[in-house]
Structure formats: structure tokens, C-alpha cells
Protein backbone atom coordinates (compact mmCIF):
# COMPACT_ATOMS: atom_id res chain seq x y z
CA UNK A 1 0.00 0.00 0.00
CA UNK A 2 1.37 3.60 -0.48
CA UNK A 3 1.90 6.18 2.01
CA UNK A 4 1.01 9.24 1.97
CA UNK A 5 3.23 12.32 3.54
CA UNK A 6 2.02 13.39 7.15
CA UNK A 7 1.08 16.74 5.11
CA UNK A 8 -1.30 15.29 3.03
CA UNK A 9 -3.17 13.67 5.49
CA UNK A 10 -2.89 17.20 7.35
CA UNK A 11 -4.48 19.28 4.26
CA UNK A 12 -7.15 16.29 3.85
CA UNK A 13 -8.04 16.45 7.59
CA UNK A 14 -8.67 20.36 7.01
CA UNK A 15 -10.55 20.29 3.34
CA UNK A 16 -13.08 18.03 5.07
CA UNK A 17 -13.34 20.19 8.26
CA UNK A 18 -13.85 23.21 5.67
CA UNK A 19 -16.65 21.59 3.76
CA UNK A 20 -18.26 20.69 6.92
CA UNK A 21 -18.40 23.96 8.40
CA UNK A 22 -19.10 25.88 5.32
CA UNK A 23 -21.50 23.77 3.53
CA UNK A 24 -21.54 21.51 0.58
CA UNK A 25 -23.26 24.95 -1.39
CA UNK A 26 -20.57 26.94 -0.96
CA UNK A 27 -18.30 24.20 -1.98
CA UNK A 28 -20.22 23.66 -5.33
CA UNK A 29 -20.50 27.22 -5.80
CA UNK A 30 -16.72 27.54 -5.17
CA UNK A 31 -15.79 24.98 -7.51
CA UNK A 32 -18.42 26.43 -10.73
CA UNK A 33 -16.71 29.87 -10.01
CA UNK A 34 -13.61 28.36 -9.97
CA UNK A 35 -14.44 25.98 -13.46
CA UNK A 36 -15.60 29.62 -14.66
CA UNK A 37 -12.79 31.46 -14.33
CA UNK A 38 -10.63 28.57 -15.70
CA UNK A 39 -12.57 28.28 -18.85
CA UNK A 40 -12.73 32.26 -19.60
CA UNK A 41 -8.64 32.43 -18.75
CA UNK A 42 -7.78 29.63 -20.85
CA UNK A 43 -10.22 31.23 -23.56
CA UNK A 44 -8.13 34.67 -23.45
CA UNK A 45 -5.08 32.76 -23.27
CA UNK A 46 -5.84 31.09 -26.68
CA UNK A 47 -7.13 34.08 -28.75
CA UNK A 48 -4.03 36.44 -27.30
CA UNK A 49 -1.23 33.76 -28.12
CA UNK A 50 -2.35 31.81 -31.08
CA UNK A 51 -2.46 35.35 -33.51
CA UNK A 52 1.53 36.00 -32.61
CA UNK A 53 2.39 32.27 -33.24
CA UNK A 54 0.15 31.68 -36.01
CA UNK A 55 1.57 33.80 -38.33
CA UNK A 56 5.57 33.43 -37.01
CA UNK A 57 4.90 29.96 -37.35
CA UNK A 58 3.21 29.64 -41.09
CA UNK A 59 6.43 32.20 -41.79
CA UNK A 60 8.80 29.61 -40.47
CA UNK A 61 6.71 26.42 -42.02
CA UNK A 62 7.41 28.36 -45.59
CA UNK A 63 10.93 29.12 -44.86
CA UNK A 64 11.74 25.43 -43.72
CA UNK A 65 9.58 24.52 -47.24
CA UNK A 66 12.22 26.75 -48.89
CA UNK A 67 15.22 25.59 -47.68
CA UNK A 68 14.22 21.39 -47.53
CA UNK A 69 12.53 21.10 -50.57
CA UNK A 70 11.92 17.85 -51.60
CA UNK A 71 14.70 16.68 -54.47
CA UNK A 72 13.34 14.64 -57.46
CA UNK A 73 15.15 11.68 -57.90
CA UNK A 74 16.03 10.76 -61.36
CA UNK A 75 16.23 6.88 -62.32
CA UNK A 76 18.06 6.64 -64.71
CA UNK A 77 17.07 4.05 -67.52
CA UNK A 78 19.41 0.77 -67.16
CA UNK A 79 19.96 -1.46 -69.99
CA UNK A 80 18.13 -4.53 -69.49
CA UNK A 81 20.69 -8.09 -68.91
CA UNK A 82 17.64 -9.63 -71.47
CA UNK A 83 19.07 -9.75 -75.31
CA UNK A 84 16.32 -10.34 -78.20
CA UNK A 85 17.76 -13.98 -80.05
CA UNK A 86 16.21 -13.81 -82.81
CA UNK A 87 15.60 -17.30 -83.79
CA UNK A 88 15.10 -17.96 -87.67
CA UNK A 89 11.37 -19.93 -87.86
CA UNK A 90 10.72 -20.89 -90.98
């Protein structure tokens, strides 16, 4: 079995004396606000950052294009080991 710090069981201890005292209400209405404010930072966070990297990374994706392009390979035609015998058929 694992064991768990002495702190753990410390901060466990006091989150259930906290939603004891205060309520299973506040405690959902704590964690919604909480869920919230996640979802609307993590929403900013994405439309701020992704307009700076978009475009410095489509400019980077073209100059990578640029310098790596893809080289055709040319086969060049051997001559086959087959010879034509031409027999004579009457």
C-alpha cells in the first residue's frame, strides 16, 4: 500500500473540516466559479497567443519549405541483362 506524507493527510483532515463547516453549497458554488474562471482564462489565453504564433509559425513552415525542398530523384534508364535472339522460324 502507499503512504502518503504526514502533510497530506494534514491538508485532507482540514478540506473536510472546511466543507463541513461551510456547507456543501458553498463548496459547489466555489468549484463552478472556480471551473468559470478557468474556462474564460484559458479562452483569453488562446485568442491572445495563437495570432503572434500563427503567423511566425506559417512564416517559419514556408521558410523550412524553402530551404528542404523535396529533391526529385532521377532513375536513370538501365539497360536490361535480357538480349532479343532472334531465332530464324521458318
Amino acid at each position: 500500500m502507499k503512504k502518503y506524507p504526514l502533510i497530506v493527510i494534514i491538508l485532507l483532515a482540514l478540506v473536510g473540516i472546511g466543507l463541513l463547516m461551510g456547507g456543501f453549497k458553498s463548496f459547489f458554488i466555489l468549484l463552478i466559479s472556480v471551473l468559470i474562471g478557468t474556462l474564460i482564462f484559458i479562452l483569453l489565453l488562446r485568442l491572445f497567443a495563437n495570432r503572434k504564433t500563427d503567423t511566425n509559425y506559417q512564416k517559419a513552415v514556408k521558410q523550412s519549405k524553402n530551404l528542404h525542398e523535396p529533391k526529385k530523384k532521377t532513375k536513370k534508364k538501365r539497360k536490361s541483362s535480357f538480349k532479343v535472339i532472334d531465332g530464324g522460324k521458318k
